[in-house]
N, C-alpha and C. Protein backbone atom coordinates (compact mmCIF):
# COMPACT_ATOMS: atom_id res chain seq x y z
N UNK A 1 0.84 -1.18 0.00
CA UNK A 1 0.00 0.00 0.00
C UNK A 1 0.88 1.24 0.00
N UNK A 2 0.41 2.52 -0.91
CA UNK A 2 1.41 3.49 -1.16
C UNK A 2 0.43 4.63 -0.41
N UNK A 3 1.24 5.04 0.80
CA UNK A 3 0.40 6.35 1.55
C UNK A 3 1.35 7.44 0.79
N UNK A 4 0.60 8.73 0.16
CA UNK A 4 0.67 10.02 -0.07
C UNK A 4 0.47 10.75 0.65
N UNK A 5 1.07 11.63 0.70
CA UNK A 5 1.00 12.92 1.72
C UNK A 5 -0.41 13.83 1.19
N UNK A 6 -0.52 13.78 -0.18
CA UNK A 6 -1.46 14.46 -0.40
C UNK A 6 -2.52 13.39 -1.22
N UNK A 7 -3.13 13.04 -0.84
CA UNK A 7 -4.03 11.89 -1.47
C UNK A 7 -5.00 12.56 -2.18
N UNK A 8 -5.84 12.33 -3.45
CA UNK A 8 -6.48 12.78 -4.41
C UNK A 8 -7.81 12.70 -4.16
N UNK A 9 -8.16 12.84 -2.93
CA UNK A 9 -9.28 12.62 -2.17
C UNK A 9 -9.54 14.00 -1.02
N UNK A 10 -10.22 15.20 -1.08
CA UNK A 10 -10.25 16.08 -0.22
C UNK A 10 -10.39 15.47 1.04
N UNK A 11 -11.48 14.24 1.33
CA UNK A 11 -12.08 13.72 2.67
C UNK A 11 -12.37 12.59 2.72
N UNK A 12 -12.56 11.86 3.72
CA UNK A 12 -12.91 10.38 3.43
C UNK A 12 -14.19 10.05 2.71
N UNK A 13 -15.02 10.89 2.74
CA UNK A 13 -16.23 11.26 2.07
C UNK A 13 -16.28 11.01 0.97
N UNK A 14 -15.65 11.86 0.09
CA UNK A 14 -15.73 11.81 -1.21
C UNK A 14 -14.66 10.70 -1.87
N UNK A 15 -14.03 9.90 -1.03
CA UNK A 15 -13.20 8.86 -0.94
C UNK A 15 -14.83 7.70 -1.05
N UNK A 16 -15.72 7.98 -0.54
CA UNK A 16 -17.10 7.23 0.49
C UNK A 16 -17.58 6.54 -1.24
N UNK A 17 -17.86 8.52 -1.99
CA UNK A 17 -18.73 8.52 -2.53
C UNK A 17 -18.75 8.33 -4.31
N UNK A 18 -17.23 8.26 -4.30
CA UNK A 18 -16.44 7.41 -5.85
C UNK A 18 -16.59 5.76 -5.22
N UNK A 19 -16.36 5.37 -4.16
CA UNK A 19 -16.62 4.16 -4.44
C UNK A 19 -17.62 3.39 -4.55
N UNK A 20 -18.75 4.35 -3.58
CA UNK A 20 -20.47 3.73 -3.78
C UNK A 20 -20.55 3.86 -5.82
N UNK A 21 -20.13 5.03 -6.10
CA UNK A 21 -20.50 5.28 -7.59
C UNK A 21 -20.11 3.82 -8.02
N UNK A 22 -18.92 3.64 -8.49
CA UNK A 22 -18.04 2.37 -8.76
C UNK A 22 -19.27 1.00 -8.56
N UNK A 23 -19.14 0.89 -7.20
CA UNK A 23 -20.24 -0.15 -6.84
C UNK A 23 -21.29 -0.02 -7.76
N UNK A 24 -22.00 0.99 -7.62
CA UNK A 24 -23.47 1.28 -8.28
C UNK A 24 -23.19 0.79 -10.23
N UNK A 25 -22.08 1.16 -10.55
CA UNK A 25 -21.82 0.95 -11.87
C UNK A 25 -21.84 -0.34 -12.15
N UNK A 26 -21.01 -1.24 -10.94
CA UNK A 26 -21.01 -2.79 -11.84
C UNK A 26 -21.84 -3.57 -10.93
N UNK A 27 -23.20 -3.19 -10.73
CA UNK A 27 -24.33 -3.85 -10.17
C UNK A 27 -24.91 -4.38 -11.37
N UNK A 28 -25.28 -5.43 -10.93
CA UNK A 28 -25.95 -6.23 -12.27
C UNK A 28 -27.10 -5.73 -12.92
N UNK A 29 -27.79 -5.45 -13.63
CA UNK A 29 -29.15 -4.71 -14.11
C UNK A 29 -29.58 -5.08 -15.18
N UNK A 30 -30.67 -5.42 -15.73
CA UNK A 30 -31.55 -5.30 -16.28
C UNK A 30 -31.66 -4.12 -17.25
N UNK A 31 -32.18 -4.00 -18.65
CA UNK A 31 -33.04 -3.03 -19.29
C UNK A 31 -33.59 -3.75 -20.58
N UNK A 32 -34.65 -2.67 -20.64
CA UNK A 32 -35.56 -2.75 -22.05
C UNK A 32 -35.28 -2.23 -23.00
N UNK A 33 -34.82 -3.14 -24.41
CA UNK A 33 -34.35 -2.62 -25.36
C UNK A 33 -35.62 -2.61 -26.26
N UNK A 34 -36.16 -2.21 -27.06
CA UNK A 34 -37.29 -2.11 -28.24
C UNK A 34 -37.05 -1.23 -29.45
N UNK A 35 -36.36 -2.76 -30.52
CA UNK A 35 -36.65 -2.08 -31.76
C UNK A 35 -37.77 -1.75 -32.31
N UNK A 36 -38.08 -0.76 -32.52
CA UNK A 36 -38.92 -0.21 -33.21
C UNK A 36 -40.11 -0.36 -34.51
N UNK A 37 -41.28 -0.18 -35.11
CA UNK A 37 -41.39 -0.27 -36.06
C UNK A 37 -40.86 -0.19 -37.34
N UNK A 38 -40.01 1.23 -37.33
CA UNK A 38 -39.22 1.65 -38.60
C UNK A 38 -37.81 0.57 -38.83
N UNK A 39 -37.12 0.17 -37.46
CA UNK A 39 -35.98 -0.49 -37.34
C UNK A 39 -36.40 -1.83 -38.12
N UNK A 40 -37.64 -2.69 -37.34
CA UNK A 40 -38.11 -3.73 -38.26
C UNK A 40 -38.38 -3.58 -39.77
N UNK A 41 -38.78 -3.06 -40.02
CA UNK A 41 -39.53 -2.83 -41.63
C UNK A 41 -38.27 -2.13 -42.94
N UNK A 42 -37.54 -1.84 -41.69
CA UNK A 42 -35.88 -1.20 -43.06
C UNK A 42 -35.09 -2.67 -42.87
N UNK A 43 -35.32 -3.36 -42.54
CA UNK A 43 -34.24 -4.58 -41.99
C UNK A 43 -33.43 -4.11 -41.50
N UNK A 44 -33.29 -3.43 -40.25
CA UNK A 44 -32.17 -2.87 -39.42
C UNK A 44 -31.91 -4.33 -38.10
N UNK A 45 -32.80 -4.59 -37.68
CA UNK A 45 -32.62 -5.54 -36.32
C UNK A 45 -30.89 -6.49 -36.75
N UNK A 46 -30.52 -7.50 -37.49
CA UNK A 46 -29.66 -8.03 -37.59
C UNK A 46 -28.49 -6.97 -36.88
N UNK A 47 -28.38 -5.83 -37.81
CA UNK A 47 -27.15 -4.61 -37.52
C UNK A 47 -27.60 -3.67 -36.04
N UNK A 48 -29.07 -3.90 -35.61
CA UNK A 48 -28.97 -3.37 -34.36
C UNK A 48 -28.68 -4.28 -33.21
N UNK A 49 -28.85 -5.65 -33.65
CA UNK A 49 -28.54 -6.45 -32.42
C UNK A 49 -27.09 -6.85 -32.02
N UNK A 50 -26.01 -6.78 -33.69
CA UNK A 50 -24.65 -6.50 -33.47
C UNK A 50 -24.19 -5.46 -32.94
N UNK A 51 -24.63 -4.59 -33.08
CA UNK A 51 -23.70 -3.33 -32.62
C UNK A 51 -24.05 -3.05 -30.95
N UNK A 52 -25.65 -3.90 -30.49
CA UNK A 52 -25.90 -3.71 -29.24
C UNK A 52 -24.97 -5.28 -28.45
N UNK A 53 -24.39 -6.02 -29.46
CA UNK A 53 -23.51 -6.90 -29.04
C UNK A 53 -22.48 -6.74 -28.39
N UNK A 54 -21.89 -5.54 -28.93
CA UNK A 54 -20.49 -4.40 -28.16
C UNK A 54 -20.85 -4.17 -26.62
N UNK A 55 -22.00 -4.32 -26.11
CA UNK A 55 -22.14 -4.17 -24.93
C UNK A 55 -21.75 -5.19 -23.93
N UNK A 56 -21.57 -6.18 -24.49
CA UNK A 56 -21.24 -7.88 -23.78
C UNK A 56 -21.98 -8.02 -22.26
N UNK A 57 -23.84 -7.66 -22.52
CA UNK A 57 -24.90 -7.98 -22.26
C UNK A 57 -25.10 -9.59 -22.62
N UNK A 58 -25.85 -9.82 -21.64
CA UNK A 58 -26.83 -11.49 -22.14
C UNK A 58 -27.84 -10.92 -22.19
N UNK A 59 -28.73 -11.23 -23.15
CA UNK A 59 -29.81 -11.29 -23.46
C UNK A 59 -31.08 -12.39 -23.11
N UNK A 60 -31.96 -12.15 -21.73
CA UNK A 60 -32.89 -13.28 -21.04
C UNK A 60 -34.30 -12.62 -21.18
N UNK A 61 -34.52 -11.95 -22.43
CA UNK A 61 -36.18 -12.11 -23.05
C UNK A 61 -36.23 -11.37 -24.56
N UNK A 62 -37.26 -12.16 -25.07
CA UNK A 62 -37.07 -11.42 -26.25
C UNK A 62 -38.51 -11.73 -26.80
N UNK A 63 -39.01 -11.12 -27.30
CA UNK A 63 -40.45 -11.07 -27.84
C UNK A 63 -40.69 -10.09 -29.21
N UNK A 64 -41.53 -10.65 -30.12
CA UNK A 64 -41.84 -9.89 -31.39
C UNK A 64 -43.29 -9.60 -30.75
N UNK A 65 -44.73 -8.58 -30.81
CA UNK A 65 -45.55 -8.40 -30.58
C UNK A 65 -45.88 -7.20 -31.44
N UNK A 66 -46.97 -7.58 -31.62
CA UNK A 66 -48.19 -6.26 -32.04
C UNK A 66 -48.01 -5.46 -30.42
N UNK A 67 -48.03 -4.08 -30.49
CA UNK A 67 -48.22 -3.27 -29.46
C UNK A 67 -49.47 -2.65 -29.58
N UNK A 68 -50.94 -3.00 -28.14
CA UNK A 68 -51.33 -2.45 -28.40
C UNK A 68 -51.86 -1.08 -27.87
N UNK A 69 -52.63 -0.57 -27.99
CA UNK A 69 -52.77 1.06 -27.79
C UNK A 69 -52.36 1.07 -26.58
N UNK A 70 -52.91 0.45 -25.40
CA UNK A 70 -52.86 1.10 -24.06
C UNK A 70 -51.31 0.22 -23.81
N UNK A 71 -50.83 -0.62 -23.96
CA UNK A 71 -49.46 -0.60 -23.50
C UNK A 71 -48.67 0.32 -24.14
N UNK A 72 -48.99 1.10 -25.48
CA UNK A 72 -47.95 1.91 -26.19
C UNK A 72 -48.32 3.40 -25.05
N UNK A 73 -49.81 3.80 -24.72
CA UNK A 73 -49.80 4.92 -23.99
C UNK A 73 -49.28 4.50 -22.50
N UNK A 74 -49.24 3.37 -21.95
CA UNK A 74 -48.51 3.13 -20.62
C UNK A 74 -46.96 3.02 -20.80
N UNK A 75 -46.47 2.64 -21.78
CA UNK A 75 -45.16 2.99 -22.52
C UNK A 75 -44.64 4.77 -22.29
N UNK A 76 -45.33 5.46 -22.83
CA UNK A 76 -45.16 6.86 -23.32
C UNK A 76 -46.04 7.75 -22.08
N UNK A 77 -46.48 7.16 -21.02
CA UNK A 77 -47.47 7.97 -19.73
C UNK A 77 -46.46 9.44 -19.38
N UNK A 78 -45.19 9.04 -19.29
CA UNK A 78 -44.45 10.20 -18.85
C UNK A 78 -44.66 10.91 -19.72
N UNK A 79 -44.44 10.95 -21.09
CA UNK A 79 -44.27 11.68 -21.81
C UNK A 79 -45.27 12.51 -22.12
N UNK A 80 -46.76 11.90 -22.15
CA UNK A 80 -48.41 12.64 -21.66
C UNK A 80 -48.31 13.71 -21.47
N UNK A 81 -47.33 13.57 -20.19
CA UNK A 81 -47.40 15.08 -19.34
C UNK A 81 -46.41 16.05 -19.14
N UNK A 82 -45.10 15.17 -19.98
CA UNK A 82 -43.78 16.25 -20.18
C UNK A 82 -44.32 16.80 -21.56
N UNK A 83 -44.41 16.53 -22.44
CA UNK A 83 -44.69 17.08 -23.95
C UNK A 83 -46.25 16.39 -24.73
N UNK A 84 -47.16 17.09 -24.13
CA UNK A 84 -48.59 16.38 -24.29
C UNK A 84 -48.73 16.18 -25.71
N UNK A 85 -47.85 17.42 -26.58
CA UNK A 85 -48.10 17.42 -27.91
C UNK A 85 -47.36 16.41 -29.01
N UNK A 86 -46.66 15.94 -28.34
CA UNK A 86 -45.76 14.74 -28.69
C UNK A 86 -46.45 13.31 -28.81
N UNK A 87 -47.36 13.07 -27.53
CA UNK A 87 -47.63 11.99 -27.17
C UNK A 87 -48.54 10.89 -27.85
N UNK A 88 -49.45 12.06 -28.86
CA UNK A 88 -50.48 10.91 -29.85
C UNK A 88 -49.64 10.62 -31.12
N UNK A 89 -49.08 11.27 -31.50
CA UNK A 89 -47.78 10.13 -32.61
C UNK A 89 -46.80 9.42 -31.77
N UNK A 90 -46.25 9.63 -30.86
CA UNK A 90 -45.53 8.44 -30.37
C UNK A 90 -45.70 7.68 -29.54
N UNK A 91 -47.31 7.40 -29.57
CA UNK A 91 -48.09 5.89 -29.20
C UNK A 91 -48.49 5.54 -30.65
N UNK A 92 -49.13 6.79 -31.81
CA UNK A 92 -48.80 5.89 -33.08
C UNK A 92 -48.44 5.07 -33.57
N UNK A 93 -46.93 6.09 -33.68
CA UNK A 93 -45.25 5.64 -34.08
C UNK A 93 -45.10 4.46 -33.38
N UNK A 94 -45.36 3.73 -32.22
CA UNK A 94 -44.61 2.69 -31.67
C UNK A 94 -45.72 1.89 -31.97
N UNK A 95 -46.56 1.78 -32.11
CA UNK A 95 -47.76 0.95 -32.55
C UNK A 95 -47.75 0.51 -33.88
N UNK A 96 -47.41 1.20 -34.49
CA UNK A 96 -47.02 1.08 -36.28
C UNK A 96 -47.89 1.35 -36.92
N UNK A 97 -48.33 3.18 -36.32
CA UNK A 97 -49.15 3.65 -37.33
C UNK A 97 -48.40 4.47 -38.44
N UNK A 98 -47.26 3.95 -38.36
CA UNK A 98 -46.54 4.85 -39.77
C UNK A 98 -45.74 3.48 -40.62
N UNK A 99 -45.45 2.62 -40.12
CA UNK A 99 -44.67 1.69 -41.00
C UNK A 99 -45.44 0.06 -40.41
N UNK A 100 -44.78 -0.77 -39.90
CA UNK A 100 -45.25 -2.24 -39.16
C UNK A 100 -45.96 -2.25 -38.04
N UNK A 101 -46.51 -3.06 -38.19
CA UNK A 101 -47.53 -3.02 -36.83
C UNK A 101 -47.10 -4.09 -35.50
N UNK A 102 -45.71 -4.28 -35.55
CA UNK A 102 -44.62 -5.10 -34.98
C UNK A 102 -43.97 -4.16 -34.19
N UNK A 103 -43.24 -4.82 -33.19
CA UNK A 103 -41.79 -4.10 -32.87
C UNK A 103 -41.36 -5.62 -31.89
N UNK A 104 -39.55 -5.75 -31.70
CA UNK A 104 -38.92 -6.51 -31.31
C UNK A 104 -38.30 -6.20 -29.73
N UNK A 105 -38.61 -6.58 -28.73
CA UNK A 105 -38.80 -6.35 -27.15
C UNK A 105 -37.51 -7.36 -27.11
N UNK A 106 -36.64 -6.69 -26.07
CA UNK A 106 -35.68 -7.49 -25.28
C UNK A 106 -35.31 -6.69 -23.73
N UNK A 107 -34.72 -7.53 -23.48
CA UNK A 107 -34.20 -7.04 -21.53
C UNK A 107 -32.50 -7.97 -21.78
N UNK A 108 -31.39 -7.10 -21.87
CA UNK A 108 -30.68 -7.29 -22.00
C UNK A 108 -30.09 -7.04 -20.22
N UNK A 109 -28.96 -8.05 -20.18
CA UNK A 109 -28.70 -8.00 -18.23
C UNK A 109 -27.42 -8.46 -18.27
N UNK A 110 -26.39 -7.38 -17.18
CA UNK A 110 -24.78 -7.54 -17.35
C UNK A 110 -25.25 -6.27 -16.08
N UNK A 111 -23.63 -6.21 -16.10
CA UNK A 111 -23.03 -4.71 -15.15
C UNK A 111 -23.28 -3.45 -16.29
N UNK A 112 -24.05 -2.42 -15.33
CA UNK A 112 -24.21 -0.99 -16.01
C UNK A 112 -24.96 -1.56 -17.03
N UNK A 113 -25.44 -2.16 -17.32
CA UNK A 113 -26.38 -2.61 -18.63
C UNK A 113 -27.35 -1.25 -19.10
N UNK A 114 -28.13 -0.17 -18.20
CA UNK A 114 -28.66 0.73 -18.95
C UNK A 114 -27.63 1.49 -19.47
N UNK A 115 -26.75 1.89 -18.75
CA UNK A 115 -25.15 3.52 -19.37
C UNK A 115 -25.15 2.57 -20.30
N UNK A 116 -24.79 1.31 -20.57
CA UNK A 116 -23.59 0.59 -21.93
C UNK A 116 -24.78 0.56 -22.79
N UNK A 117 -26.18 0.37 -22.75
CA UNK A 117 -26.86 -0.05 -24.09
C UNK A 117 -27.02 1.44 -24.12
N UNK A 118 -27.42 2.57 -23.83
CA UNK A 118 -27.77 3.88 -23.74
C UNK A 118 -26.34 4.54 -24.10
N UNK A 119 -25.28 4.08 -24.23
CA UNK A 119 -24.64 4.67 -24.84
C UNK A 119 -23.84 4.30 -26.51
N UNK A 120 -24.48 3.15 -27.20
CA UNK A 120 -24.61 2.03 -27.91
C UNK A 120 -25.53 2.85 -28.73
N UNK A 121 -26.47 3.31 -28.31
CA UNK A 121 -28.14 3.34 -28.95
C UNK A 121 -27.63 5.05 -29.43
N UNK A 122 -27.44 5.86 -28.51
CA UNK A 122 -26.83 7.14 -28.81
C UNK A 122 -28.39 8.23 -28.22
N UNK A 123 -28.16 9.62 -28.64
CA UNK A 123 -29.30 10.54 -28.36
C UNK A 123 -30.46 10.14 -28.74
N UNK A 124 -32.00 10.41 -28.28
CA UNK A 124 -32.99 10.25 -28.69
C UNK A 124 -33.10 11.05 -29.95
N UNK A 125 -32.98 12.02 -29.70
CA UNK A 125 -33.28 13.04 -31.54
C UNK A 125 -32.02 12.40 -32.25
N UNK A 126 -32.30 12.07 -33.24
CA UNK A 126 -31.46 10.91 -34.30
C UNK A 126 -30.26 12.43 -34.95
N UNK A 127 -30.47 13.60 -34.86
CA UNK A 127 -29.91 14.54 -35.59
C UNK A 127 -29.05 15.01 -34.69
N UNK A 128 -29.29 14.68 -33.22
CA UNK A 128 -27.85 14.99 -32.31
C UNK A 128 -27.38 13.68 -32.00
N UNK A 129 -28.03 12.59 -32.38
CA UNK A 129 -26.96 11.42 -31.55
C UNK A 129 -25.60 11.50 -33.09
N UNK A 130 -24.55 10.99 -31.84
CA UNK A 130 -23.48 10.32 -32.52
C UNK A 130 -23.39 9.73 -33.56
N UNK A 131 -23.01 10.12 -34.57
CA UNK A 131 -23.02 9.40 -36.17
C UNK A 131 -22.98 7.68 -35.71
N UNK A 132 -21.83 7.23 -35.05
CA UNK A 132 -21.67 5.90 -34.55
C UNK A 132 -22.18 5.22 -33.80
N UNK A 133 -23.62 5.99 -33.71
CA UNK A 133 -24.33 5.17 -32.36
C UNK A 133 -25.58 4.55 -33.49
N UNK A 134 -26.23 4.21 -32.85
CA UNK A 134 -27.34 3.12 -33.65
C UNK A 134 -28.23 4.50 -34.20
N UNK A 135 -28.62 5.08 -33.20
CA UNK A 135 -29.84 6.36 -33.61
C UNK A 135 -28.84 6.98 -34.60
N UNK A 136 -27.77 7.57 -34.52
CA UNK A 136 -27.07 8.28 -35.41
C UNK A 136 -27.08 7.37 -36.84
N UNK A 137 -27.12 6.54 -37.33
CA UNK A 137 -26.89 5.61 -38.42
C UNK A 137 -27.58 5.38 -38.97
N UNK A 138 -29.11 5.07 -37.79
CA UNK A 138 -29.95 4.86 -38.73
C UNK A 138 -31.10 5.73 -38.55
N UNK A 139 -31.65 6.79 -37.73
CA UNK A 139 -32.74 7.48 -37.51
C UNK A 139 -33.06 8.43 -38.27
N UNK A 140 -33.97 9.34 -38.09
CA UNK A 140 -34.63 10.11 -38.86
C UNK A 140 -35.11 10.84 -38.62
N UNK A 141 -35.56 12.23 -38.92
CA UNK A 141 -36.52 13.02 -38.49
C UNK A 141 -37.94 12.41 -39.32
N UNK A 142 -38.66 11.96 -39.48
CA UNK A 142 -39.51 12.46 -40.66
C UNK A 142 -40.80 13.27 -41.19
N UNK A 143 -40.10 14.17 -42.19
CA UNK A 143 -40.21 15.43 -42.48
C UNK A 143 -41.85 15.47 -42.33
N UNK A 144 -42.84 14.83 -42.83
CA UNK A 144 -44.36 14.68 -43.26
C UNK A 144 -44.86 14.54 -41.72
N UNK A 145 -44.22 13.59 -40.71
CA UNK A 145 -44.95 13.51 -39.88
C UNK A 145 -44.49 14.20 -38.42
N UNK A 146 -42.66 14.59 -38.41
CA UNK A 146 -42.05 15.17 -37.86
C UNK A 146 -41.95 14.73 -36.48
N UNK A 147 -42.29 13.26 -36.53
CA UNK A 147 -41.95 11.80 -35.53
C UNK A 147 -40.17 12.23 -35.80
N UNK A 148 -39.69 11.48 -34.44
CA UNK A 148 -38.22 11.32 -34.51
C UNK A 148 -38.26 9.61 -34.45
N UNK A 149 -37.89 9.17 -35.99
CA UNK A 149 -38.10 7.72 -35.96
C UNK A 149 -36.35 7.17 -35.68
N UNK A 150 -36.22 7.04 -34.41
CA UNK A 150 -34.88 6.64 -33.95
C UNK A 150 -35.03 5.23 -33.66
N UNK A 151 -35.67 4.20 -34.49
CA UNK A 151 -35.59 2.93 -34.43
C UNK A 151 -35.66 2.25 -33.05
N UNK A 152 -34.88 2.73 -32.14
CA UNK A 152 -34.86 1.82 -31.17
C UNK A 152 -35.11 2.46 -29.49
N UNK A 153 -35.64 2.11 -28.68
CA UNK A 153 -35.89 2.19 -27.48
C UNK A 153 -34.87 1.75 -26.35
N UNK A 154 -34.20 2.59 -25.57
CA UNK A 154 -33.52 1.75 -24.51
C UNK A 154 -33.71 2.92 -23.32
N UNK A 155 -34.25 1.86 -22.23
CA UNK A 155 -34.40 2.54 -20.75
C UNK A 155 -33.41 3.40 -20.28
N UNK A 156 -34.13 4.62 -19.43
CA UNK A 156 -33.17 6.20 -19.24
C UNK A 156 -32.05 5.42 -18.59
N UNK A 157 -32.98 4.50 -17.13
CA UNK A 157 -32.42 4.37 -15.88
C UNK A 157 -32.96 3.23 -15.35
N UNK A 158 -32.16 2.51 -14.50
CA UNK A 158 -32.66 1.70 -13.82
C UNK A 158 -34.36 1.85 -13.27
N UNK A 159 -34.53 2.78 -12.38
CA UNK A 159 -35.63 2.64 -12.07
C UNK A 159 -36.76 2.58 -13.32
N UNK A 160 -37.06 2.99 -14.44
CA UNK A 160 -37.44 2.82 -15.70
C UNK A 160 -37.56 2.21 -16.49
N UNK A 161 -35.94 0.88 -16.25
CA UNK A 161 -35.90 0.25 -16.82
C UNK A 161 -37.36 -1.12 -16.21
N UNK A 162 -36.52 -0.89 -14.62
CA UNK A 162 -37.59 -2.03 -14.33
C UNK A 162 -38.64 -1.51 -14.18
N UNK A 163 -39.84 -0.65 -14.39
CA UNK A 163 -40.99 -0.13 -14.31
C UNK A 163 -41.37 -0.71 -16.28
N UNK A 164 -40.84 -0.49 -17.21
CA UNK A 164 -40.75 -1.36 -18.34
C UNK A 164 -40.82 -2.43 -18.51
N UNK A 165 -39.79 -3.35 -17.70
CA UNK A 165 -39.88 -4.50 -18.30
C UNK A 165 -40.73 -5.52 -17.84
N UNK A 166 -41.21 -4.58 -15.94
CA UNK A 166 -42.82 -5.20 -15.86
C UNK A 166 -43.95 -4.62 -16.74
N UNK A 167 -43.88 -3.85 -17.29
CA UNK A 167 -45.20 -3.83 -18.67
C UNK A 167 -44.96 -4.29 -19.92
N UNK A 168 -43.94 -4.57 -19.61
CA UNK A 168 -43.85 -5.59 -21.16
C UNK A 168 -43.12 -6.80 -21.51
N UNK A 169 -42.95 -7.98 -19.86
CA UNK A 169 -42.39 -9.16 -19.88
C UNK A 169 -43.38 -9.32 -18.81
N UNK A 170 -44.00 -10.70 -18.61
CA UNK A 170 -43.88 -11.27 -16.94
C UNK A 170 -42.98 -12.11 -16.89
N UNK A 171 -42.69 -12.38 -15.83
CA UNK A 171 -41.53 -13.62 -15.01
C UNK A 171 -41.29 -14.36 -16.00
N UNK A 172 -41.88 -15.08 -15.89
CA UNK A 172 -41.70 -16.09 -16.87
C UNK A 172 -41.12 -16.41 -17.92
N UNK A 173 -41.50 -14.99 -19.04
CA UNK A 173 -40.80 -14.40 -20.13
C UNK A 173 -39.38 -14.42 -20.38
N UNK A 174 -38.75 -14.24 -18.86
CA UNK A 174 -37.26 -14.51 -18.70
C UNK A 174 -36.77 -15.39 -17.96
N UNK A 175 -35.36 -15.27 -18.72
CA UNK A 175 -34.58 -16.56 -18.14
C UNK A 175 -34.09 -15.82 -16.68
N UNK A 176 -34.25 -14.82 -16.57
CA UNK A 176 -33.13 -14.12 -15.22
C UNK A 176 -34.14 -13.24 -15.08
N UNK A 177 -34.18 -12.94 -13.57
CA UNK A 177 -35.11 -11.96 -13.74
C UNK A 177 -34.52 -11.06 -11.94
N UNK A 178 -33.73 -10.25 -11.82
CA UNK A 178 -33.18 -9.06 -10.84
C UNK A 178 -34.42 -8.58 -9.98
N UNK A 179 -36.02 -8.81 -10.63
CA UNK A 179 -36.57 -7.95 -9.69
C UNK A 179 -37.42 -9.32 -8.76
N UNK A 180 -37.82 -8.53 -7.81
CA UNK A 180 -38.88 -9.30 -6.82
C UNK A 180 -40.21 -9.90 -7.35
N UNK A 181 -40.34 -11.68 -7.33
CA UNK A 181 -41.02 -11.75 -7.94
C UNK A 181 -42.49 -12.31 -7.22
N UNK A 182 -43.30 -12.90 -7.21
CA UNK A 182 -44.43 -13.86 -6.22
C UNK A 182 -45.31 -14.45 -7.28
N UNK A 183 -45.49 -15.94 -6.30
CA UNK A 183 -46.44 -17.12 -6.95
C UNK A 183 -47.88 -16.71 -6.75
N UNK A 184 -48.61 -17.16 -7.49
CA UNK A 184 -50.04 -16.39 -7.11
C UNK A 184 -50.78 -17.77 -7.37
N UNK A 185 -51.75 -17.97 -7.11
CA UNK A 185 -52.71 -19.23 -7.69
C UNK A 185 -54.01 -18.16 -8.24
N UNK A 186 -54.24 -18.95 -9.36
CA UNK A 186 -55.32 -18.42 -9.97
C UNK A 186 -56.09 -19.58 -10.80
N UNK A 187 -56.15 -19.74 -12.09
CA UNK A 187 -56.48 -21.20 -12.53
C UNK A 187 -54.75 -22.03 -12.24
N UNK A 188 -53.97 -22.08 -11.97
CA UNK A 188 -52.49 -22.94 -11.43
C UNK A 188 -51.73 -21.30 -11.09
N UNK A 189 -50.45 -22.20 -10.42
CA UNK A 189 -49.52 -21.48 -10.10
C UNK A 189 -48.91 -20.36 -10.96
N UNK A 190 -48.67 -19.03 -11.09
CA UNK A 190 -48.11 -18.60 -11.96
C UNK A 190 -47.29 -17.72 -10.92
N UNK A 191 -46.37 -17.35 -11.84
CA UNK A 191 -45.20 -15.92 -11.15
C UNK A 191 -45.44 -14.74 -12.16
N UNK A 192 -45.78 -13.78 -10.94
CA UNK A 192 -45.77 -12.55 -11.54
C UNK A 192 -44.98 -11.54 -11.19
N UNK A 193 -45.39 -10.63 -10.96
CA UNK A 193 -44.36 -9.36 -10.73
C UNK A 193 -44.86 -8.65 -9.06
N UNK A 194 -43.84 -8.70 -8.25
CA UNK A 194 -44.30 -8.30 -6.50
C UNK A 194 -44.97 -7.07 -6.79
């Protein structure tokens, strides 16, 4: 062990509070990835699921589904009330009232799994993300409907992530599953979400 006279640490504190960070970073997690309508229908998925490969995530759910209305507005609820005027095209848009009436659902799970796919995927507006990020490569403004068709979906944050991937997996759905789960009897045993 090498003691410095002047250690790069003002206090033990902030000595406290880089290492909780650290910790917090390689906690195992969960998120919801969702390609998109537009991503499906250009044949993007093959080249979005490689480049979300760079993340060296496992992948324990995956589902193709019709989305319908009220999971696309329980999808987009925040958004209701941050940008109300936003919100009836992008329950549209994710429904596939502009291209497929599909989109491709996964919950990808590793350390930092939302920062690494969220930084993979790039900005939501496709015209500021990173040329090299997925939105940068392949998104769009488009002009007629003035949707930001950025192909793909990935959770802000943990807490988001898992508030997601209970509306759009149950238990079961996955092979791994990080959150709290319970058996219920109803017609048989099932596991759902605590």
């Amino acid at each position: 062990m090498i003691i410095t006279k002047n250690p790069p640490f003002d206090d033990f504190c902030d000595l406290c509070i880089i290492l909780s960070y650290t910790a917090s970073m390689d906690k195992t997690q969960q998120t919801l990835v969702i390609i998109k309508p537009d991503g499906l229908v250009k044949s993007l998925t093959g080249n979005i699921l490689t480049a979300l490969s760079e993340a060296k995530l496992k992948i324990v759910g995956a589902k193709i589904l019709k989305v319908p209305k009220k999971l696309a507005e329980l999808h987009y609820e925040e958004l209701k009330y941050k940008k109300p005027e936003v919100f009836p095209s992008a329950v549209k848009y994710l429904m596939g009232g502009f291209h497929t009436d599909r989109v491709l659902a996964l919950v990808y799970e590793g350390a930092n799994a939302v920062g690494n796919i969220r930084k993979i995927c790039g900005a939501t507006n496709p015209e500021e993300a990173d040329p090299t990020t997925i939105r940068g490569r392949y998104g769009r403004i488009n002009s007629k409907t003035g949707v930001f068709e950025n192909v793909i979906h990935a959770s802000e944050s943990s807490k988001q992530a898992e508030k997601e991937i209970k509306l759009w997996f149950q238990p079961e759905e996955l092979t791994e599953t990080v959150f709290k789960t319970k058996k219920i009897t109803k017609t048989g045993p099932r596991t759902i979400w605590a």
